[in-house]
C-alpha atoms as a PDB file:
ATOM      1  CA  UNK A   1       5.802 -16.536 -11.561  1.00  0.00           C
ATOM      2  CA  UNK A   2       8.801 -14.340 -12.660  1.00  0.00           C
ATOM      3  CA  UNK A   3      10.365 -13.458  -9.544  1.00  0.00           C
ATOM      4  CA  UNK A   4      13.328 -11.707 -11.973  1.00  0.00           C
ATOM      5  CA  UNK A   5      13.790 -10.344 -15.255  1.00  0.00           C
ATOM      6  CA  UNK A   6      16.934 -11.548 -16.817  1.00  0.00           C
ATOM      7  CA  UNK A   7      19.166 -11.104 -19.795  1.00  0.00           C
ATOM      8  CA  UNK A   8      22.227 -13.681 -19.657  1.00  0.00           C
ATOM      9  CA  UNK A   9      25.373 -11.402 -19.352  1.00  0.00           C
ATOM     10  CA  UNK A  10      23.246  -7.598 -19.468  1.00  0.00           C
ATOM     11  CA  UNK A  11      20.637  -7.734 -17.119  1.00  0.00           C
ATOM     12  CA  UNK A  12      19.023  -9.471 -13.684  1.00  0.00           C
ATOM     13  CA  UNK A  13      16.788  -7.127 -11.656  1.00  0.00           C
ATOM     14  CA  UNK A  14      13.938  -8.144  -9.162  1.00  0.00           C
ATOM     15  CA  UNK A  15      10.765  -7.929 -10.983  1.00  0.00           C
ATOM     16  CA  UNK A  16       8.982  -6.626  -8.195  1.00  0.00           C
ATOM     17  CA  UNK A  17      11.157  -3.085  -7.875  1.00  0.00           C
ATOM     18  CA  UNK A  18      10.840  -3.137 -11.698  1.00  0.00           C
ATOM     19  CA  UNK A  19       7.238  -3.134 -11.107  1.00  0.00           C
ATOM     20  CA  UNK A  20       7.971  -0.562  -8.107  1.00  0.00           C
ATOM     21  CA  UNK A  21       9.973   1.802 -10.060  1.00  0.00           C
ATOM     22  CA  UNK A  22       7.463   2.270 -13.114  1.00  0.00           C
ATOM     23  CA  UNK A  23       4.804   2.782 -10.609  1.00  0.00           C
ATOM     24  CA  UNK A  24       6.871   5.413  -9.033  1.00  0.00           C
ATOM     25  CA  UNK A  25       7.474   6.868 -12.781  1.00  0.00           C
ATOM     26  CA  UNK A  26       3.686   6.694 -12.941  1.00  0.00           C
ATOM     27  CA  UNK A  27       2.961   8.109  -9.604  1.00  0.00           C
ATOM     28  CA  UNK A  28       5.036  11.413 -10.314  1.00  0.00           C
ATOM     29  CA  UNK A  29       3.496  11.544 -13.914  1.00  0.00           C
ATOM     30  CA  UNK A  30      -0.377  11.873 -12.292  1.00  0.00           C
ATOM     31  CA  UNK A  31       1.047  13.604  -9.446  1.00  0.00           C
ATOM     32  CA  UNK A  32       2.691  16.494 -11.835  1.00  0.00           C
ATOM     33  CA  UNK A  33      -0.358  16.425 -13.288  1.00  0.00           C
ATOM     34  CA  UNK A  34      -2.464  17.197 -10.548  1.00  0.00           C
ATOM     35  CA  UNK A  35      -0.379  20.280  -9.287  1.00  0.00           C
ATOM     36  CA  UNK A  36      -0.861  21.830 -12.511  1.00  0.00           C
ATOM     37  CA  UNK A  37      -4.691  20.918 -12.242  1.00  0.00           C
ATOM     38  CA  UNK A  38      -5.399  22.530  -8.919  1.00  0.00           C
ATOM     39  CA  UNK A  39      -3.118  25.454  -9.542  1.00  0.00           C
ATOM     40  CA  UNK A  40      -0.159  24.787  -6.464  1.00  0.00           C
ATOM     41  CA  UNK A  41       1.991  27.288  -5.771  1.00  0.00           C
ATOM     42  CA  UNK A  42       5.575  26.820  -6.818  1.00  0.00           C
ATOM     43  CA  UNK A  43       6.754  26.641  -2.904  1.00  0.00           C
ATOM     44  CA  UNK A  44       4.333  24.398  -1.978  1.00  0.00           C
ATOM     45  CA  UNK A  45       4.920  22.256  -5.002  1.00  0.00           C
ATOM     46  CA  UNK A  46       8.491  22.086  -3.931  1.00  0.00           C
ATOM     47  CA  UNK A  47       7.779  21.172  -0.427  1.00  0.00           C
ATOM     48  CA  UNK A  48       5.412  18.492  -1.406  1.00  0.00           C
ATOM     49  CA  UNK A  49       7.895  16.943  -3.481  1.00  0.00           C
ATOM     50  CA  UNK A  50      10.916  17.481  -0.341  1.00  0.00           C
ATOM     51  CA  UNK A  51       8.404  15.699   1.969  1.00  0.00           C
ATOM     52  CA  UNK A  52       7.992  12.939  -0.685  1.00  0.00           C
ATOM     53  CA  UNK A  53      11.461  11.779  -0.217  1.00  0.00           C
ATOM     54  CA  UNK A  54      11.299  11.721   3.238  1.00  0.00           C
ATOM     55  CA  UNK A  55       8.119   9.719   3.154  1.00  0.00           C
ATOM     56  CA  UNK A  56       9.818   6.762   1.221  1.00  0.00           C
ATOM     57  CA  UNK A  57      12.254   6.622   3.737  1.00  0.00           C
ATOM     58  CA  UNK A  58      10.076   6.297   6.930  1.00  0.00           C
ATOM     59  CA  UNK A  59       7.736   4.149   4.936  1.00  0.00           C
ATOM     60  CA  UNK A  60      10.260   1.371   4.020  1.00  0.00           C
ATOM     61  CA  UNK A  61      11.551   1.612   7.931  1.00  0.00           C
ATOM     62  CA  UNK A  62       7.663   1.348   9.762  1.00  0.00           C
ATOM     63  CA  UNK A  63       7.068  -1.139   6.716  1.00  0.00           C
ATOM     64  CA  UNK A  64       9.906  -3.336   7.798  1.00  0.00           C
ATOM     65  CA  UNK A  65       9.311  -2.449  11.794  1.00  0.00           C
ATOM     66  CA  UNK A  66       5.818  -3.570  12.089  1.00  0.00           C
ATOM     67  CA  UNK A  67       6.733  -6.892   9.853  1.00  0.00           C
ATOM     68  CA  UNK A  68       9.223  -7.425  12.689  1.00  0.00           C
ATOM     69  CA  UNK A  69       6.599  -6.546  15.460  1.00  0.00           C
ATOM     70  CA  UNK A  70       3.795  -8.874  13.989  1.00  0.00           C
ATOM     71  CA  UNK A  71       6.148 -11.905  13.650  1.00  0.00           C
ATOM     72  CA  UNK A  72       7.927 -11.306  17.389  1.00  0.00           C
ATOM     73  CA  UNK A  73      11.319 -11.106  15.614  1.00  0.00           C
ATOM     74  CA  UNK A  74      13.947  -9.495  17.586  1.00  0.00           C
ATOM     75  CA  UNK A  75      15.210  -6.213  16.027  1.00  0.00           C
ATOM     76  CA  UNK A  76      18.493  -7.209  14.999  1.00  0.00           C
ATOM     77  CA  UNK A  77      20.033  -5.757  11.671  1.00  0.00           C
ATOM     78  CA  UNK A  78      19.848  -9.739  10.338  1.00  0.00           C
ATOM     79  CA  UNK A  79      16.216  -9.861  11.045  1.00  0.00           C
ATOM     80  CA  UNK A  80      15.430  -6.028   9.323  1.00  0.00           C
ATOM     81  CA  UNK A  81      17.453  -6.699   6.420  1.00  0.00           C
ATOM     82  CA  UNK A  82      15.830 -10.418   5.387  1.00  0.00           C
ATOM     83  CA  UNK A  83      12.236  -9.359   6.847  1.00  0.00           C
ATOM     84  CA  UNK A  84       9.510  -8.946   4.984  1.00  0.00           C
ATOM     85  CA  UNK A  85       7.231  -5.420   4.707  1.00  0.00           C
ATOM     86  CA  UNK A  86       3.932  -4.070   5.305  1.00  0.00           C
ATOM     87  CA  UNK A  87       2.273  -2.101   3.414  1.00  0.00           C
ATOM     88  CA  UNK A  88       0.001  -0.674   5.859  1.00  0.00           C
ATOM     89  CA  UNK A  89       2.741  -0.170   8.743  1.00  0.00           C
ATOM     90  CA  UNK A  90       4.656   1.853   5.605  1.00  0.00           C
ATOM     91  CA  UNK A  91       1.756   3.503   5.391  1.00  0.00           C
ATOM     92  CA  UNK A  92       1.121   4.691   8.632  1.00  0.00           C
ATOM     93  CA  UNK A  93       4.654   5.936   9.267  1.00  0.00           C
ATOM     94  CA  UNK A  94       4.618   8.107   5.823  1.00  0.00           C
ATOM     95  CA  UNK A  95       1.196   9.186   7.198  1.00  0.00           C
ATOM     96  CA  UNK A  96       3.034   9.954  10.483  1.00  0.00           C
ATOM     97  CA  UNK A  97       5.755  11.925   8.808  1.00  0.00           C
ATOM     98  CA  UNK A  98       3.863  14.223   6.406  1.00  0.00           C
ATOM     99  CA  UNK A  99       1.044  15.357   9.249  1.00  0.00           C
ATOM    100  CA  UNK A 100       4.512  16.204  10.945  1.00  0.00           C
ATOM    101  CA  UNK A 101       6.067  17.570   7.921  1.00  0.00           C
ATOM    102  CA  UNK A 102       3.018  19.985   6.898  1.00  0.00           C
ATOM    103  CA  UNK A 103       3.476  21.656   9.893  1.00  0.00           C
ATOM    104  CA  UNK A 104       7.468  22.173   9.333  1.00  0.00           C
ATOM    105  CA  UNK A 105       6.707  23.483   5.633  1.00  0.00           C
ATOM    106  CA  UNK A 106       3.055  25.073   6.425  1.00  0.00           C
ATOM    107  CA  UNK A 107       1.383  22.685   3.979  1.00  0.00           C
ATOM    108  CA  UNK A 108      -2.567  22.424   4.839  1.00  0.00           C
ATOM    109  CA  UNK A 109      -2.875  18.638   5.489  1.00  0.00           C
ATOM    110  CA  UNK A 110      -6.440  18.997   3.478  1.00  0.00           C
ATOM    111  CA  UNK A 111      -4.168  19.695   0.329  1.00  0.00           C
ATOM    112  CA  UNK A 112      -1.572  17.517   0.947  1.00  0.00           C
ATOM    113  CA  UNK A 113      -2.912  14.367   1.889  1.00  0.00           C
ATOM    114  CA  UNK A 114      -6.105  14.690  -1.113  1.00  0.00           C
ATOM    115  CA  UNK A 115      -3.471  15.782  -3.646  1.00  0.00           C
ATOM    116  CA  UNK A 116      -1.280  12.414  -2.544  1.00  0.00           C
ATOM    117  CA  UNK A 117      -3.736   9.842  -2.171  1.00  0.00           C
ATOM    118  CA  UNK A 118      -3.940   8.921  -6.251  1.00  0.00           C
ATOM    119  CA  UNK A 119      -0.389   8.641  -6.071  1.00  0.00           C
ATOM    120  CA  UNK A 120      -0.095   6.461  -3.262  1.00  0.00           C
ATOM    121  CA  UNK A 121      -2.680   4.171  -5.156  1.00  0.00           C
ATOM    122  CA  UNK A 122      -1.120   4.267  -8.548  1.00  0.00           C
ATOM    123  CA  UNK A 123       2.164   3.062  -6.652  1.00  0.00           C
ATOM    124  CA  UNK A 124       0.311   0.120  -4.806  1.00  0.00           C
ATOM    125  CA  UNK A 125      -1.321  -0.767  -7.730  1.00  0.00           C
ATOM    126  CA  UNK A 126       1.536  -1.412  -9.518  1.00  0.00           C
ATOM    127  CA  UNK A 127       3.521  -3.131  -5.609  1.00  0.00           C
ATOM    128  CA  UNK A 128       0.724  -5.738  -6.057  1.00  0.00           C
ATOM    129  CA  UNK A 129       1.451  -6.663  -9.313  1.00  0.00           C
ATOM    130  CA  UNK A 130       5.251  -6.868  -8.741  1.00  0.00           C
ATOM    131  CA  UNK A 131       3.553  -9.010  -5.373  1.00  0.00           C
ATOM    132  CA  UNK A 132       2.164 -11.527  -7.693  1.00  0.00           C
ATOM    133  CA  UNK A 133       5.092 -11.889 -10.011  1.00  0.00           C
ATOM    134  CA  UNK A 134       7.247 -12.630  -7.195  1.00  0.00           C
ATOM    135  CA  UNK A 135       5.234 -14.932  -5.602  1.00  0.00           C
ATOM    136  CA  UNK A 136       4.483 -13.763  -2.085  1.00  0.00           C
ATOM    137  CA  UNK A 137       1.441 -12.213  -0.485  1.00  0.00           C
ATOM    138  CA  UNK A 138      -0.105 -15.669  -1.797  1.00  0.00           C
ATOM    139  CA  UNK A 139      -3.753 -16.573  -0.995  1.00  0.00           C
ATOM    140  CA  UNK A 140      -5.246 -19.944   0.466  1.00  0.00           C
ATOM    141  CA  UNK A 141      -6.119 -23.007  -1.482  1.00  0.00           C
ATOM    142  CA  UNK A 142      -9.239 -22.993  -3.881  1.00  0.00           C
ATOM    143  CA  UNK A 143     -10.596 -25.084  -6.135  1.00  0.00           C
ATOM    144  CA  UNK A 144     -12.392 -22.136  -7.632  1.00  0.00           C
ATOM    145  CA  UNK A 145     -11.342 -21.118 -11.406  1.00  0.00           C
ATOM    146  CA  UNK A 146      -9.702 -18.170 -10.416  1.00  0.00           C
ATOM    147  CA  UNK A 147      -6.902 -20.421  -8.202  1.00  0.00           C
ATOM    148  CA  UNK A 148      -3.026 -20.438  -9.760  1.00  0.00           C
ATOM    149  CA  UNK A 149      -0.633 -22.690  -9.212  1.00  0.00           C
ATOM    150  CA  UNK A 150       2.864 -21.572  -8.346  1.00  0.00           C
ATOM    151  CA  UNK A 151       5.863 -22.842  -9.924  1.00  0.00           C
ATOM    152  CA  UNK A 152       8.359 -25.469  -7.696  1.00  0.00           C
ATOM    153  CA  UNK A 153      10.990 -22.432  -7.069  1.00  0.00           C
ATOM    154  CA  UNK A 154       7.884 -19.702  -5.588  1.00  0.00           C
ATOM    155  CA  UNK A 155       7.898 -19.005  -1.667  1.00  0.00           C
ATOM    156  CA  UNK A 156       3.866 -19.700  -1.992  1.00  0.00           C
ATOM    157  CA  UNK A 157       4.261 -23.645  -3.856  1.00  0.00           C
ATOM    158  CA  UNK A 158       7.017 -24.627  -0.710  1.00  0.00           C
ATOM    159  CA  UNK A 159       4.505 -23.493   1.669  1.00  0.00           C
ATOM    160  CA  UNK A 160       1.330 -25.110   0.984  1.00  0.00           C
ATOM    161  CA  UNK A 161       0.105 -28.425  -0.324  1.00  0.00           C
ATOM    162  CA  UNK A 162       2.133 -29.927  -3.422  1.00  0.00           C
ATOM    163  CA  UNK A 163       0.246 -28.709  -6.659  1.00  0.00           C
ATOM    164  CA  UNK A 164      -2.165 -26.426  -4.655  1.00  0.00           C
ATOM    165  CA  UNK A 165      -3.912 -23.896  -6.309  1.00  0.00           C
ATOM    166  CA  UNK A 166      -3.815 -20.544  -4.578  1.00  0.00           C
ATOM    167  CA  UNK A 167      -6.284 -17.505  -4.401  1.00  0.00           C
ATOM    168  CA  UNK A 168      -4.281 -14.546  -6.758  1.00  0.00           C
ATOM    169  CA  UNK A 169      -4.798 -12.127  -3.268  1.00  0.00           C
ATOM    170  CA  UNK A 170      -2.099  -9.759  -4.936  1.00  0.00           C
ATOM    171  CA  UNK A 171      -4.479  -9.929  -7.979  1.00  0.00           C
ATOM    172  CA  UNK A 172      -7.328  -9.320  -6.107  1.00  0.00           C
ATOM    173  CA  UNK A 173      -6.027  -6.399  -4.775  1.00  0.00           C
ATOM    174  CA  UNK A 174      -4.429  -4.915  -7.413  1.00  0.00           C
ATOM    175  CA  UNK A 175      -8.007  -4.777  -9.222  1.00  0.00           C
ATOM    176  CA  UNK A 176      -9.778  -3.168  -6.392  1.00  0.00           C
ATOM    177  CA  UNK A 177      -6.949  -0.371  -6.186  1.00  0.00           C
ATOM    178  CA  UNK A 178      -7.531   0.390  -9.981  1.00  0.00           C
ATOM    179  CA  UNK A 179     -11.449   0.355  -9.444  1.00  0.00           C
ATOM    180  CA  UNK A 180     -11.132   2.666  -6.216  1.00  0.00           C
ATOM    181  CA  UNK A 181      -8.377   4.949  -8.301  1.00  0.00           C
ATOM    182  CA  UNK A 182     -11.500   5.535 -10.961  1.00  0.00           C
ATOM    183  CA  UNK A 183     -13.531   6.268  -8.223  1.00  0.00           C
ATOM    184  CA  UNK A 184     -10.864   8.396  -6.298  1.00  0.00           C
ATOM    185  CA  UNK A 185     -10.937  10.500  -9.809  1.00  0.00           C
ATOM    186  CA  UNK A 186     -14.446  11.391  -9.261  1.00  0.00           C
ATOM    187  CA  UNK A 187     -14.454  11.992  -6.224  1.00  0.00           C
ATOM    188  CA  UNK A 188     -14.686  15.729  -4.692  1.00  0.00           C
ATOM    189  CA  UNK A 189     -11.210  16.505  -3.743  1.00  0.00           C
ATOM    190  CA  UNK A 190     -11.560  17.454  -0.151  1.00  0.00           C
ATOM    191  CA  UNK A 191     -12.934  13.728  -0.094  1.00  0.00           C
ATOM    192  CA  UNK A 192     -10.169  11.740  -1.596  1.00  0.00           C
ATOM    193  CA  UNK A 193      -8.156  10.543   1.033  1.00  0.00           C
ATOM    194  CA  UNK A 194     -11.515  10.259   3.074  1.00  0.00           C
ATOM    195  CA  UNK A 195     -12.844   7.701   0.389  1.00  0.00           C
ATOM    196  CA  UNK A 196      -9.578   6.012   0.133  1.00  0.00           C
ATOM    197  CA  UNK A 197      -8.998   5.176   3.636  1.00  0.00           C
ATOM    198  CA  UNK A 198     -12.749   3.892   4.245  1.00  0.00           C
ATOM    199  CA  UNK A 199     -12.321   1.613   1.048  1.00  0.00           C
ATOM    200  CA  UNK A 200      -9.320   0.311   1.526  1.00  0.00           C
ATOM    201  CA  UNK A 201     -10.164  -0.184   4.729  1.00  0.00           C
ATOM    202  CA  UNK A 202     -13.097  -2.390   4.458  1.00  0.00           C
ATOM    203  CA  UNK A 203     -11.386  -4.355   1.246  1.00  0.00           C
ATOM    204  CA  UNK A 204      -8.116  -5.101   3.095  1.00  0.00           C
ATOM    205  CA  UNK A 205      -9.894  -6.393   5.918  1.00  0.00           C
ATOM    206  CA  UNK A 206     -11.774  -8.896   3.327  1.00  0.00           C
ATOM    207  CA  UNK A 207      -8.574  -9.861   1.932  1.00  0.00           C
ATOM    208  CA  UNK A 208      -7.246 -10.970   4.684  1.00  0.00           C
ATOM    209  CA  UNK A 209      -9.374 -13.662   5.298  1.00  0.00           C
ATOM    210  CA  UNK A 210      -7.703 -14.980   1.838  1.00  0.00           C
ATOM    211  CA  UNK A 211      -4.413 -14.475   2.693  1.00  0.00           C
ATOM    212  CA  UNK A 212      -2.274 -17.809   3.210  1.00  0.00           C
ATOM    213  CA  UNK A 213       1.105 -16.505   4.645  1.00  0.00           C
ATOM    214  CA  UNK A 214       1.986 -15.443   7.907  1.00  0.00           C
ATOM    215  CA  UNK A 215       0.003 -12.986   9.170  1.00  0.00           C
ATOM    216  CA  UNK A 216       1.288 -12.547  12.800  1.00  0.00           C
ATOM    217  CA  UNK A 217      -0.161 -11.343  15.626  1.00  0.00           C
ATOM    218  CA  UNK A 218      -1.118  -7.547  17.144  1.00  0.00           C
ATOM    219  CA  UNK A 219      -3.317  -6.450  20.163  1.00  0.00           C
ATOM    220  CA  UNK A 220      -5.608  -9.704  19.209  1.00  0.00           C
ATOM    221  CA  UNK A 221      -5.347 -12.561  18.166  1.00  0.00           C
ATOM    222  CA  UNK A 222      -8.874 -12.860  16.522  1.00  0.00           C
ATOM    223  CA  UNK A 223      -7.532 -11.039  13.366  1.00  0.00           C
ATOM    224  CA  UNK A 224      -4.902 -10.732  11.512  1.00  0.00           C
ATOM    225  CA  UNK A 225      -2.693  -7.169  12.596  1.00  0.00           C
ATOM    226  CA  UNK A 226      -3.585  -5.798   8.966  1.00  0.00           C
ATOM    227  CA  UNK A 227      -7.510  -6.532   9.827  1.00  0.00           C
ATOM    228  CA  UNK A 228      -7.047  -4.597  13.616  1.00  0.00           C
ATOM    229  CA  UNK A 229      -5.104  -1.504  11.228  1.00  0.00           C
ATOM    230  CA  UNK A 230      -7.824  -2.270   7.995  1.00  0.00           C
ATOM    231  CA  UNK A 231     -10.536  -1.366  11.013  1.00  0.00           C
ATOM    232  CA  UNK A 232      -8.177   2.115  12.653  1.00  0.00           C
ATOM    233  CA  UNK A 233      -7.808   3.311   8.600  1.00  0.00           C
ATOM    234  CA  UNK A 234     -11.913   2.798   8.203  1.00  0.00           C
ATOM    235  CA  UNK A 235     -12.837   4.534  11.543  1.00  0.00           C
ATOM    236  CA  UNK A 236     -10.357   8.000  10.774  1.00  0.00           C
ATOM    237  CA  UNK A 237     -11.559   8.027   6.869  1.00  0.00           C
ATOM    238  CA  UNK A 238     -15.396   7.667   8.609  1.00  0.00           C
ATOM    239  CA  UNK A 239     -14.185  10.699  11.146  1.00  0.00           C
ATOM    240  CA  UNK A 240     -13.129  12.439   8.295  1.00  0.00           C
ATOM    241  CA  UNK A 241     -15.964  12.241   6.422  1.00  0.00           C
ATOM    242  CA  UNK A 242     -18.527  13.028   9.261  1.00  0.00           C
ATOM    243  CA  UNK A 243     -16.572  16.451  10.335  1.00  0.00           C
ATOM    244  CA  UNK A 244     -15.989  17.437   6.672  1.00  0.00           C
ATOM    245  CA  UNK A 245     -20.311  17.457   6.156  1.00  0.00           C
ATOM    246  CA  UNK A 246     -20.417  18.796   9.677  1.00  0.00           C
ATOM    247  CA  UNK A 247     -18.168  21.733   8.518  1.00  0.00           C
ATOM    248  CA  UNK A 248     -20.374  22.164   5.740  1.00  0.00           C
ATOM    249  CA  UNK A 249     -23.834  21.741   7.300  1.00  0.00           C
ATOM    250  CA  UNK A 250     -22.829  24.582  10.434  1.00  0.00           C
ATOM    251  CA  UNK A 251     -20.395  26.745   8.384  1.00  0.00           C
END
């Protein structure tokens, strides 16, 4: 793996927020794109973008909380700085914070959560890549032909069995997210983040039962806390969808 990019003397930066930063580059690029698509309004362009920033903000803090909740960490500053993240605790706190943010800049949550759902894939898509390059979010031994063994020096080859070869889980994942943005773009747009939550539900529930790292615990201790969330993001997209063809059906 290639946990950092470095240039003796000029440059030494952490692969994965290299990988996070172009995604964000990306995720502005199709999101610009979009506004001028579906004709936004300049205000409500700007507030999108306002309650953007916020949204990275409480995502990187529920991320980081809910890492320290599954694990039974006490929340300490030592603890939240060398934690880990997850990405559907982030996700649930930016959801959080822009259903409360609509309200404070009148933003219809039908626009604002459809409009933002390609760019919260794009960015993920490109997390899991900078995942796999960094060697974490690591999958359970197989002697299948899609297993990879981890270098001496990677979190995954110090946890498992010496010369182990690992399911690619951030791999895995990273391919579904770029299937389900192709579907996403044909999707009707009142759908999107419908679509995305049931599919991303169901997949990261499937994952899971790859995944080789700590999962920690949540409510149960059947599944994994990301499988008891994978199951809450299926059953709102499945609400969703149900009262948007109710709307239609009895308009």
């Amino acid at each position: 793996m290639f946990p950092h990019l470095e240039i003796p003397g000029i440059l030494f930066v952490s692969t994965y927020n290299l990988l996070a930063g172009i995604g964000l580059l990306f995720s502005f690029l199709y999101l610009d794109k979009e506004v001028r698509k579906y004709k936004i309004s300049f205000e409500q362009d700007k507030a999108i973008y306002n309650l953007l920033i916020g949204s990275f903000f409480i995502a990187f803090l529920s991320a980081k909380l809910f890492e320290l909740l599954y694990q039974g960490e006490v929340l300490n500053w030592a603890n939240f700085v060398n934690g880990g993240f997850t990405f559907i605790g982030g996700l649930i706190g930016a959801l959080g914070y822009v259903l409360i943010m609509n309200k404070y800049y009148n933003l219809p949550n039908t626009l604002v959560f459809n409009l933002l759902t390609p760019f919260v894939i794009i960015l993920h898509f490109f997390g899991r890549i900078g995942c796999f390059l960094g060697g974490c979010c690591y999958g359970s031994p197989t002697d299948s032909i899609l297993g990879v063994k981890y270098p001496n020096d990677a979190i995954a080859y110090q946890s498992c069995d010496i010369g182990a070869h690992l399911h690619p889980t951030p791999i895995y994942e990273a391919v579904f997210l770029l299937i389900l943005f192709l579907i996403i773009r044909k999707t009707a747009f009142k759908l999107k983040f419908a679509t995305y939550l049931i599919f991303y539900g169901i997949t990261r529930f499937i994952l899971e039962f790859f995944r080789y790292d700590q999962r920690g615990e949540f409510l149960i201790d059947i599944l994994s806390p990301s499988q008891t969330l994978s199951i809450l993001l299926f059953l709102v997209g499945l609400f969703l969808v149900i009262y948007h063809y109710k709307k239609v059906v009895f308009k």
